[in-house]
C-alpha atoms as a PDB file:
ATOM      1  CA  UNK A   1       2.604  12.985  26.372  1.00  0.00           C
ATOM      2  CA  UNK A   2       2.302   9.244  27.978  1.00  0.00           C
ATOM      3  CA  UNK A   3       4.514   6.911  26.111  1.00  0.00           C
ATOM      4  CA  UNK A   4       2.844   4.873  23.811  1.00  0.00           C
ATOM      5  CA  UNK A   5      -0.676   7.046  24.032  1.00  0.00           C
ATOM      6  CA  UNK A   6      -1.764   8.151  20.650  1.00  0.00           C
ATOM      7  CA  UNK A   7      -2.783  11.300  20.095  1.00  0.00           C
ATOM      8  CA  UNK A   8      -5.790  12.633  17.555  1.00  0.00           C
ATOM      9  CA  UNK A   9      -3.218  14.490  15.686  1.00  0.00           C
ATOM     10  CA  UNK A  10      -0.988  11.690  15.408  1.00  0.00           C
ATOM     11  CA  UNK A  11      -3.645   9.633  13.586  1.00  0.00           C
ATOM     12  CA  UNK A  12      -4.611  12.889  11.179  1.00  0.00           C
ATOM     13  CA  UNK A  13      -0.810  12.712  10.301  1.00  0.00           C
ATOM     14  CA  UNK A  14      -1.127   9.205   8.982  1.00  0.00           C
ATOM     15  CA  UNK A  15      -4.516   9.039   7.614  1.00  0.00           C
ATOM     16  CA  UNK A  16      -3.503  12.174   5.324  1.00  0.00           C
ATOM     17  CA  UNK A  17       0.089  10.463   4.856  1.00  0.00           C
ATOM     18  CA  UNK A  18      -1.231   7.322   3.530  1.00  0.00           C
ATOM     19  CA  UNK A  19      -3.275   9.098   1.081  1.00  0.00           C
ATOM     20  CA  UNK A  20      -0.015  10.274  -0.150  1.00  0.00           C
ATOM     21  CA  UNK A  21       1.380   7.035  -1.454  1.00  0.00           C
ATOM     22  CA  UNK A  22       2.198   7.508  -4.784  1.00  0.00           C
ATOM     23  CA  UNK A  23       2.649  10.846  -5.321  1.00  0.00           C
ATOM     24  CA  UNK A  24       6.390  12.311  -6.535  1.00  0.00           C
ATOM     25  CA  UNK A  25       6.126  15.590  -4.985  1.00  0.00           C
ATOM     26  CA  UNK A  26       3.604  17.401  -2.574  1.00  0.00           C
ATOM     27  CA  UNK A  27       4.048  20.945  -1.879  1.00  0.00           C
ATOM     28  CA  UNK A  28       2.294  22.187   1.415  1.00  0.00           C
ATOM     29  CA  UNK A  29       1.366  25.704   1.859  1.00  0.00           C
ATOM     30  CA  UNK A  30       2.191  28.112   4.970  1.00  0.00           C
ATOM     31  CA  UNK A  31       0.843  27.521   8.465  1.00  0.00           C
ATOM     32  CA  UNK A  32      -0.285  24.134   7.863  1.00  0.00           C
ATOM     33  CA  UNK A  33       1.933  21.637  10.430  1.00  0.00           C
ATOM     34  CA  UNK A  34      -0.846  18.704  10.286  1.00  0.00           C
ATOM     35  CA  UNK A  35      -0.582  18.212   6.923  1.00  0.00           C
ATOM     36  CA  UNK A  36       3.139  19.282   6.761  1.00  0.00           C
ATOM     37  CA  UNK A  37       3.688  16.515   9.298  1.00  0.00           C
ATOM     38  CA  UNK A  38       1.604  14.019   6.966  1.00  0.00           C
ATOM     39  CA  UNK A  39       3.985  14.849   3.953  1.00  0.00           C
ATOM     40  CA  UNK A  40       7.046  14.462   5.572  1.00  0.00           C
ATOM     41  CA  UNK A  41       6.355  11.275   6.972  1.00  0.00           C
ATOM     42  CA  UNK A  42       4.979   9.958   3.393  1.00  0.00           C
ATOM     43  CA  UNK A  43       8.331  11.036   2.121  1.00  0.00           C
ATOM     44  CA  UNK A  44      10.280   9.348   4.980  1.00  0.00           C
ATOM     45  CA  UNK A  45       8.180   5.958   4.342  1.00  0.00           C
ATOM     46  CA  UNK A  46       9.253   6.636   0.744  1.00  0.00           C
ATOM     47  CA  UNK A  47      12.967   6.237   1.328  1.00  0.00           C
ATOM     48  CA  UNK A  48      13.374  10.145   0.216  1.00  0.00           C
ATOM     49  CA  UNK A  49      11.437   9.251  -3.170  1.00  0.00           C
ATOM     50  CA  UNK A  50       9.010  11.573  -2.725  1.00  0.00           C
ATOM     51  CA  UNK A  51       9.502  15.436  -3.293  1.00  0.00           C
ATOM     52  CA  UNK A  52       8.159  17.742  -0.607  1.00  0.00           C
ATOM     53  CA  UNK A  53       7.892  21.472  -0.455  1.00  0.00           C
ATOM     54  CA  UNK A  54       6.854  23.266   2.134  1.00  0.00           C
ATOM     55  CA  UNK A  55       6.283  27.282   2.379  1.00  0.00           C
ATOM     56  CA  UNK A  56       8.186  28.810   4.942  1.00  0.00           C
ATOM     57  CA  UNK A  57      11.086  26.086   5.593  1.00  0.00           C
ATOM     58  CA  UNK A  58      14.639  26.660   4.942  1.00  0.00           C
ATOM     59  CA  UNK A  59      15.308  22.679   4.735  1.00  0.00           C
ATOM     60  CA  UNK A  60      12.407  20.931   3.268  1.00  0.00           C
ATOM     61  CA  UNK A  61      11.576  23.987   0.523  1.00  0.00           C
ATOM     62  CA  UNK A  62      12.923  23.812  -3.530  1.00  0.00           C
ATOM     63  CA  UNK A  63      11.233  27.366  -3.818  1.00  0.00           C
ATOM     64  CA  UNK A  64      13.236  30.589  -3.686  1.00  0.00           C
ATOM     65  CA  UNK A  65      10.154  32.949  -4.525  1.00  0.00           C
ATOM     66  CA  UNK A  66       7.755  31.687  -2.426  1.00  0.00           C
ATOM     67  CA  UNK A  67       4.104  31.351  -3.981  1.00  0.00           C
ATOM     68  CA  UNK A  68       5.030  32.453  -7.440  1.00  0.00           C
ATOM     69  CA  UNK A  69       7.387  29.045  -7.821  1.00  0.00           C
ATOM     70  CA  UNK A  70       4.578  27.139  -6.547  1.00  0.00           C
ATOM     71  CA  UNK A  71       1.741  28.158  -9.063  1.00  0.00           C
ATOM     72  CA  UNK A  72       4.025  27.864 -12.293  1.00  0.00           C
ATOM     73  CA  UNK A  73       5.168  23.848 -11.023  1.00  0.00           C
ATOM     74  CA  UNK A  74       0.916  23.669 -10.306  1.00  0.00           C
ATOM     75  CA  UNK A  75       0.729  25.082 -13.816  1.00  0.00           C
ATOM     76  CA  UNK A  76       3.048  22.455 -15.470  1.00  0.00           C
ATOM     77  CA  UNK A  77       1.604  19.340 -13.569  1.00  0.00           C
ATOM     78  CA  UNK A  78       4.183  19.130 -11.268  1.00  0.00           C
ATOM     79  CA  UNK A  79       3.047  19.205  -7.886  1.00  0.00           C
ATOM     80  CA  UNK A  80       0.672  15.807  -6.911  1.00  0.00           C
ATOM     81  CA  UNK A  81      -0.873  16.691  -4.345  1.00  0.00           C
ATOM     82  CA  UNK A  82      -1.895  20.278  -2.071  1.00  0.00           C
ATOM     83  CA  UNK A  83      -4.001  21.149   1.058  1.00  0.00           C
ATOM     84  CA  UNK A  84      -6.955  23.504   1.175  1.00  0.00           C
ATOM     85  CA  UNK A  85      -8.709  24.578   4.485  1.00  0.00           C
ATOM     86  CA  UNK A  86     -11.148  27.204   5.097  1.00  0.00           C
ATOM     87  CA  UNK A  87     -13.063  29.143   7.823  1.00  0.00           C
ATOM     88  CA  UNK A  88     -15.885  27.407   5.756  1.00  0.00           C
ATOM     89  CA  UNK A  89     -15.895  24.138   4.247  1.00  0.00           C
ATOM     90  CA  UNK A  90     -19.605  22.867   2.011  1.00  0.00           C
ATOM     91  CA  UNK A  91     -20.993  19.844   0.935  1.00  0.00           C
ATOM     92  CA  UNK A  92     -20.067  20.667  -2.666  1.00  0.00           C
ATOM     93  CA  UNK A  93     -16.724  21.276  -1.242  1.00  0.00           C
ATOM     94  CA  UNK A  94     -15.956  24.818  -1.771  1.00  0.00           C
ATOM     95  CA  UNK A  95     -14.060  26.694   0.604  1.00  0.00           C
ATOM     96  CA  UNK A  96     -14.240  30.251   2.191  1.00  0.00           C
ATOM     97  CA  UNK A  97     -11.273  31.888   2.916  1.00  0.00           C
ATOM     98  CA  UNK A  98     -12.676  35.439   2.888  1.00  0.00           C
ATOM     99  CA  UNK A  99     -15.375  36.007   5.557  1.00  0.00           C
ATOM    100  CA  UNK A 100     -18.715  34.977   7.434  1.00  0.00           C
ATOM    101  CA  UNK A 101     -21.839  37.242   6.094  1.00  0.00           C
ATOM    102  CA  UNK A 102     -21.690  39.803   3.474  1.00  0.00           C
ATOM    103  CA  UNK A 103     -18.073  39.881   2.021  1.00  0.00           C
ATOM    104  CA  UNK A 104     -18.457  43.714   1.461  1.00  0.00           C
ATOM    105  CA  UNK A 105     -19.099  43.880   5.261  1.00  0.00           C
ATOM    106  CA  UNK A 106     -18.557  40.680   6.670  1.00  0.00           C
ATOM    107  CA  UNK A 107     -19.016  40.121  10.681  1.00  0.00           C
ATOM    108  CA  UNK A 108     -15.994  38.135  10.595  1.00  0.00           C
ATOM    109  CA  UNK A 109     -12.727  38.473   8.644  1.00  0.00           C
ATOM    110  CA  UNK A 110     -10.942  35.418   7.494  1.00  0.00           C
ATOM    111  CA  UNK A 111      -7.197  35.686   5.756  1.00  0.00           C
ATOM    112  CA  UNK A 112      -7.807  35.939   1.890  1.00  0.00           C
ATOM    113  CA  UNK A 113      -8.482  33.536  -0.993  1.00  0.00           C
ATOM    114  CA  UNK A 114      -4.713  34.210  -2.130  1.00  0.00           C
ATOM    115  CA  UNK A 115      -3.968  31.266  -4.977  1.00  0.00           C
ATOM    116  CA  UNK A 116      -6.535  28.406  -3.444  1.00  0.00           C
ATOM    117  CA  UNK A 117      -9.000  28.600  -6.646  1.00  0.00           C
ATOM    118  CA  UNK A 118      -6.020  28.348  -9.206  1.00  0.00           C
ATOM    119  CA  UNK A 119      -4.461  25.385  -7.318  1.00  0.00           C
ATOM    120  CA  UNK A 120      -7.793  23.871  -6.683  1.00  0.00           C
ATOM    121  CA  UNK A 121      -8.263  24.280 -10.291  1.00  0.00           C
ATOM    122  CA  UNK A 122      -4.561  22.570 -11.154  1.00  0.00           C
ATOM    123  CA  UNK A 123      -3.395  20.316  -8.398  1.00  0.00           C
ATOM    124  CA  UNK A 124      -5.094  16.790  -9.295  1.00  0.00           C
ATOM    125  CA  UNK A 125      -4.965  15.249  -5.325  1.00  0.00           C
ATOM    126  CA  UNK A 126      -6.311  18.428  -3.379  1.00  0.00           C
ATOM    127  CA  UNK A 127      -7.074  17.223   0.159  1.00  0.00           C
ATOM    128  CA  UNK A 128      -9.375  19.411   2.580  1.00  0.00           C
ATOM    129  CA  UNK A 129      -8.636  19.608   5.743  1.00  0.00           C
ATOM    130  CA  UNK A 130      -9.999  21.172   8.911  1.00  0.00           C
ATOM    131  CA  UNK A 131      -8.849  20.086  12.397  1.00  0.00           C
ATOM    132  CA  UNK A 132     -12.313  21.688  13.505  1.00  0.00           C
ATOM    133  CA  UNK A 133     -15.776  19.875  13.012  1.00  0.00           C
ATOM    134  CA  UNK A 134     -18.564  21.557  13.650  1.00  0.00           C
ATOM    135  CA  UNK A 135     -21.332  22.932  12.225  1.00  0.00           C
ATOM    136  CA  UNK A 136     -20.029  26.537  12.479  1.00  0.00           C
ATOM    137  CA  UNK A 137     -17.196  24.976   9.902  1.00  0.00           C
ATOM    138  CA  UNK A 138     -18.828  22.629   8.210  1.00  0.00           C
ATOM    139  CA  UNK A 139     -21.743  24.225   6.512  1.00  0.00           C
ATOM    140  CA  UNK A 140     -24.429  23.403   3.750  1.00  0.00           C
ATOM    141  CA  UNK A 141     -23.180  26.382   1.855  1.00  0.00           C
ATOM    142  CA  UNK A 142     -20.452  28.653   2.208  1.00  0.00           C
ATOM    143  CA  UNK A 143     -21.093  32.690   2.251  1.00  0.00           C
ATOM    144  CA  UNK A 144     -18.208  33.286   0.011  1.00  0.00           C
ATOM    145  CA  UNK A 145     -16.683  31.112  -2.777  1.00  0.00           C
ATOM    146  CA  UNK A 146     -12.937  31.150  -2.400  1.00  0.00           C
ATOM    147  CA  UNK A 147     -12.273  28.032  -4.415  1.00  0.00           C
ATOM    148  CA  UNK A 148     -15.483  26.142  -6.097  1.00  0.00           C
ATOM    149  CA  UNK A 149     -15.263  22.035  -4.930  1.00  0.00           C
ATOM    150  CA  UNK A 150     -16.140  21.463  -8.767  1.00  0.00           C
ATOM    151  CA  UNK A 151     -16.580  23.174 -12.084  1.00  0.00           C
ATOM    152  CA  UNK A 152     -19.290  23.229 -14.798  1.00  0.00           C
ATOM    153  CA  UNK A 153     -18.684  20.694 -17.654  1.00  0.00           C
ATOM    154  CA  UNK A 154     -16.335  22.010 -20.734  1.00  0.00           C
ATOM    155  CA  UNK A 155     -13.952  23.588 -18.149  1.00  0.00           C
ATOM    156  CA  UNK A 156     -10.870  22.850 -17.798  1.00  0.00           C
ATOM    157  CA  UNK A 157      -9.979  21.145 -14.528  1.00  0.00           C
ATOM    158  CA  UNK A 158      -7.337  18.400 -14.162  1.00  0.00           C
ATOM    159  CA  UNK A 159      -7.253  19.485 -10.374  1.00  0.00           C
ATOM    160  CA  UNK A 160      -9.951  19.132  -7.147  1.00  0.00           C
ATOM    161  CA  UNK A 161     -10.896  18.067  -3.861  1.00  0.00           C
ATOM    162  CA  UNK A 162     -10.581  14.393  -3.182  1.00  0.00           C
ATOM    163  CA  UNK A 163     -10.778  14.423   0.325  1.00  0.00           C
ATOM    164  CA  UNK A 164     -11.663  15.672   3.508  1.00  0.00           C
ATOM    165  CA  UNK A 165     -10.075  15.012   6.789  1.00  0.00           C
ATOM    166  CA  UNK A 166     -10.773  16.916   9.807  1.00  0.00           C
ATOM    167  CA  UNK A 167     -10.760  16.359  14.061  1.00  0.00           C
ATOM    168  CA  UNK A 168     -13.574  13.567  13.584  1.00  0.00           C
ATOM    169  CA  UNK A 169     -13.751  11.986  10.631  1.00  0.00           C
ATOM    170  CA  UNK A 170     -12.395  11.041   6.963  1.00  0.00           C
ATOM    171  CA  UNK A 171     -14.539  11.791   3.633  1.00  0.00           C
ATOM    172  CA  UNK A 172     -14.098  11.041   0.601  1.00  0.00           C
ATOM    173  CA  UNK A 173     -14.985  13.648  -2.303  1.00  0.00           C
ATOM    174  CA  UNK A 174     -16.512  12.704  -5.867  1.00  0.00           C
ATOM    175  CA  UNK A 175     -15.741  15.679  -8.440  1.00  0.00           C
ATOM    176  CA  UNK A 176     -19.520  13.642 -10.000  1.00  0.00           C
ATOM    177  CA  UNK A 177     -21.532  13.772  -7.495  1.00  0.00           C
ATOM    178  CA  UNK A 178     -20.475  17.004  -6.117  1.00  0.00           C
ATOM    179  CA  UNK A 179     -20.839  15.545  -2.553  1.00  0.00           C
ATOM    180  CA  UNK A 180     -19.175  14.160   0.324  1.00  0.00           C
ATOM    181  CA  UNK A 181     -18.843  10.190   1.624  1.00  0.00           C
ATOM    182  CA  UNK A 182     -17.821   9.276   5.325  1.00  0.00           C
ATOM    183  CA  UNK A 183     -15.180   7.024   5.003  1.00  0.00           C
ATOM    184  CA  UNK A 184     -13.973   6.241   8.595  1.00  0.00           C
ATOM    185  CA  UNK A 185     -15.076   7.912  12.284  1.00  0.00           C
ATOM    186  CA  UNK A 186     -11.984   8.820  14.594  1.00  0.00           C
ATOM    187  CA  UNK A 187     -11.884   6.964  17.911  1.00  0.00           C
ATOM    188  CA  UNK A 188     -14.314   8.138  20.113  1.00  0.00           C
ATOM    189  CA  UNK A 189     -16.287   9.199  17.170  1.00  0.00           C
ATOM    190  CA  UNK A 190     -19.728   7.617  15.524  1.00  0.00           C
ATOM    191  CA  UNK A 191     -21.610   8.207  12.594  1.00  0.00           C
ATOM    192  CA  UNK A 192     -24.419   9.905  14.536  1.00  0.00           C
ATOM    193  CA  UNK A 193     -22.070  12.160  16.296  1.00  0.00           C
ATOM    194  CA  UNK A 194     -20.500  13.006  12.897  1.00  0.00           C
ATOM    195  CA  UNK A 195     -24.050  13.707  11.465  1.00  0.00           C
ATOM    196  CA  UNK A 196     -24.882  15.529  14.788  1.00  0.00           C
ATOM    197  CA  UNK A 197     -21.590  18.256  14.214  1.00  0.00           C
ATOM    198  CA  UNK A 198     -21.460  18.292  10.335  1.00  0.00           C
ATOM    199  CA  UNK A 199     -23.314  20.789   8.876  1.00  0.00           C
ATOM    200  CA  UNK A 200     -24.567  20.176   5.103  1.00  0.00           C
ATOM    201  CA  UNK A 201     -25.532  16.819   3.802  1.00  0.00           C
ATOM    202  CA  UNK A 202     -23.358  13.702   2.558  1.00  0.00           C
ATOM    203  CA  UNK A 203     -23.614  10.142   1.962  1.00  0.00           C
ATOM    204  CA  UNK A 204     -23.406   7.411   4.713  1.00  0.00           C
ATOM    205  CA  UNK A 205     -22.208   3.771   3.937  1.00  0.00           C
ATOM    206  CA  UNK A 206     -24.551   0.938   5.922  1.00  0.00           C
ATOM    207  CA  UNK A 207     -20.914   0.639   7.398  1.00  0.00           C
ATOM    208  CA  UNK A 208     -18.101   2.891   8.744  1.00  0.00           C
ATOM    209  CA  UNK A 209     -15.134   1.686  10.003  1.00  0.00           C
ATOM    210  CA  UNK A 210     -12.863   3.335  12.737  1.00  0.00           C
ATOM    211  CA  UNK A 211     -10.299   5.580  11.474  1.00  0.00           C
ATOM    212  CA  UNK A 212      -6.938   3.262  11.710  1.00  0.00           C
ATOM    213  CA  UNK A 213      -4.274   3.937  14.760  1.00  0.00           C
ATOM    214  CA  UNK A 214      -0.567   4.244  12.954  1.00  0.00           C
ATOM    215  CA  UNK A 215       1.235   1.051  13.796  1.00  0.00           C
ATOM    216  CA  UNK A 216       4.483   0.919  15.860  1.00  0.00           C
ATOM    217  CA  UNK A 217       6.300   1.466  12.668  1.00  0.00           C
ATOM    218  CA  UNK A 218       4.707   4.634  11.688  1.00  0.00           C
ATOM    219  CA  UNK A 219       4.803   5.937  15.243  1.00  0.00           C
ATOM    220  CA  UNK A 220       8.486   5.111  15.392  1.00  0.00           C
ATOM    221  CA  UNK A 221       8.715   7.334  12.054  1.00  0.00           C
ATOM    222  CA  UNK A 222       6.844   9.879  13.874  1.00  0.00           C
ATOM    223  CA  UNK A 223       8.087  10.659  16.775  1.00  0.00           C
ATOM    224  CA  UNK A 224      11.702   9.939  15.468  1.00  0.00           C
ATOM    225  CA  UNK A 225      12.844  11.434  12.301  1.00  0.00           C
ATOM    226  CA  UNK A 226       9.465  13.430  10.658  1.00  0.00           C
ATOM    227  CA  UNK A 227       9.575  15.173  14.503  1.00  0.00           C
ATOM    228  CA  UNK A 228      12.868  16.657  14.246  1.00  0.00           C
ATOM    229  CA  UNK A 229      12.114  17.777  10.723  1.00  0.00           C
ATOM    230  CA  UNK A 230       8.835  19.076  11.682  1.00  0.00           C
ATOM    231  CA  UNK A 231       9.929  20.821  14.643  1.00  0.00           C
ATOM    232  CA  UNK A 232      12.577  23.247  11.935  1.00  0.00           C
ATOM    233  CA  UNK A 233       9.319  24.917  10.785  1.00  0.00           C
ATOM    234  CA  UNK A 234       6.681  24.378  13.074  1.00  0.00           C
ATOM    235  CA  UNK A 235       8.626  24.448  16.308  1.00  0.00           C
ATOM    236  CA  UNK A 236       5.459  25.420  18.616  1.00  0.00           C
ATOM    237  CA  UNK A 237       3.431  22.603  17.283  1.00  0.00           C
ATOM    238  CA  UNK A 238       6.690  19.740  17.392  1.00  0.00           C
ATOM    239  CA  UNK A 239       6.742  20.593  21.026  1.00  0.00           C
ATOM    240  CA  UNK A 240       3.563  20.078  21.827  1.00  0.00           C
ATOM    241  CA  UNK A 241       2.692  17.518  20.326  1.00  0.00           C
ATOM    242  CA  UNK A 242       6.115  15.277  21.137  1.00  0.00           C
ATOM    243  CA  UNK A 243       8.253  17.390  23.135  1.00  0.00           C
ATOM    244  CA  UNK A 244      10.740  18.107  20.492  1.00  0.00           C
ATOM    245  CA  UNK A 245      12.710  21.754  20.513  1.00  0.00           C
ATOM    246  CA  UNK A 246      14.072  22.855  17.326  1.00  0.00           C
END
């Protein structure tokens, strides 16, 4: 890429790893280099502080039984933070991991709910995110419930969707309201063309900043260090995006 030109993906990483401030260990599940990106560089900024797991390293992974590990830490409050996606993504933020159409014969097959409900459920900082934004992915209801955005009063929930970041925008998620907020437009980006790709209703401040570029610090961070670490698990996606080989 052009020295010093940011990329969109370079200011997903940051947005997502500034909402992990705070948080003593984030686990991040398999095929998810964005966000696996964004956790390494909020453990970086935290001087190694910060606890990060993700599925399918060898250097940045505490688990030795993949998934199973995961759900008993979720279980015992000790993971902070997790990311959801979905081929669907709804207003009241549920995801669909399963299929478009019928699920008993759906016209298109996604990869499987696996745990996403229980660590929606447990996980209190569960961030959405979906590098596509359109209406195909963003829809006012999903066809199949793979993990509900909230729960019905009296259940147990300690866990949820707080936010949702994807190729155009940030949202923010209340469990309350059961709906969506636009918090910031990328660059390039305005409300209207937000509104004009988002499928299912949310609420609009009177006004919405631009998502903010990392500063020379972060980018430093970036493109240094959280690079080379990325590029051990997601070595496709480190070259790419900064020209760094395993």
């Amino acid at each position: 890429m052009t020295e010093g030109a940011i990329q969109i993906r370079e200011i997903l990483i940051a947005v997502i790893a500034d909402m992990l401030d705070g948080c003593g260990h984030v686990a991040v599940g398999a095929s998810s280099p964005v966000p696996g990106a964004a956790a390494l560089l909020a453990q970086a900024r935290s001087g190694g502080a910060m606890r990060v797991s993700v599925l399918g390293s060898t250097r940045h992974n505490f688990f030795t039984d993949g998934g199973r590990e995961l759900f008993d830490c979720a279980a015992q409050g000790r993971i902070d933070a997790f990311f959801l996606s979905g081929g669907q993504i709804d207003g009241a933020g549920n995801i669909n991991l399963v299929g478009i159409g019928d699920p008993d014969r759906p016209k298109v097959r996604f990869p499987g709910s696996f745990g996403s409900a229980y660590l929606a459920f447990m996980v209190p900082k569960v961030i959405l995110f979906r590098e596509e934004h359109t209406p195909r992915t963003l829809v006012e209801k999903v066809d199949f419930v793979s993990a509900p955005g909230t729960s019905d009063p009296g259940i147990y929930r300690p866990g949820g969707p707080r936010a949702l970041v994807t190729g155009r925008a940030v949202f923010a998620f209340s469990p309350d309201e059961a709906r969506f907020t636009l918090r910031s437009v990328h660059p390039g980006e305005t409300p209207e063309t937000v509104a004009a790709q988002t499928g299912f209703a949310y609420n609009t401040p009177d006004t919405v900043p631009q998502t903010p570029l990392p500063d020379n610090d972060t980018l430093a961070l970036m493109r240094g260090p959280v690079a080379r670490a990325v590029a051990e698990t997601y070595p496709g996606f480190a070259a790419q995006l900064w020209g760094i080989a395993a």
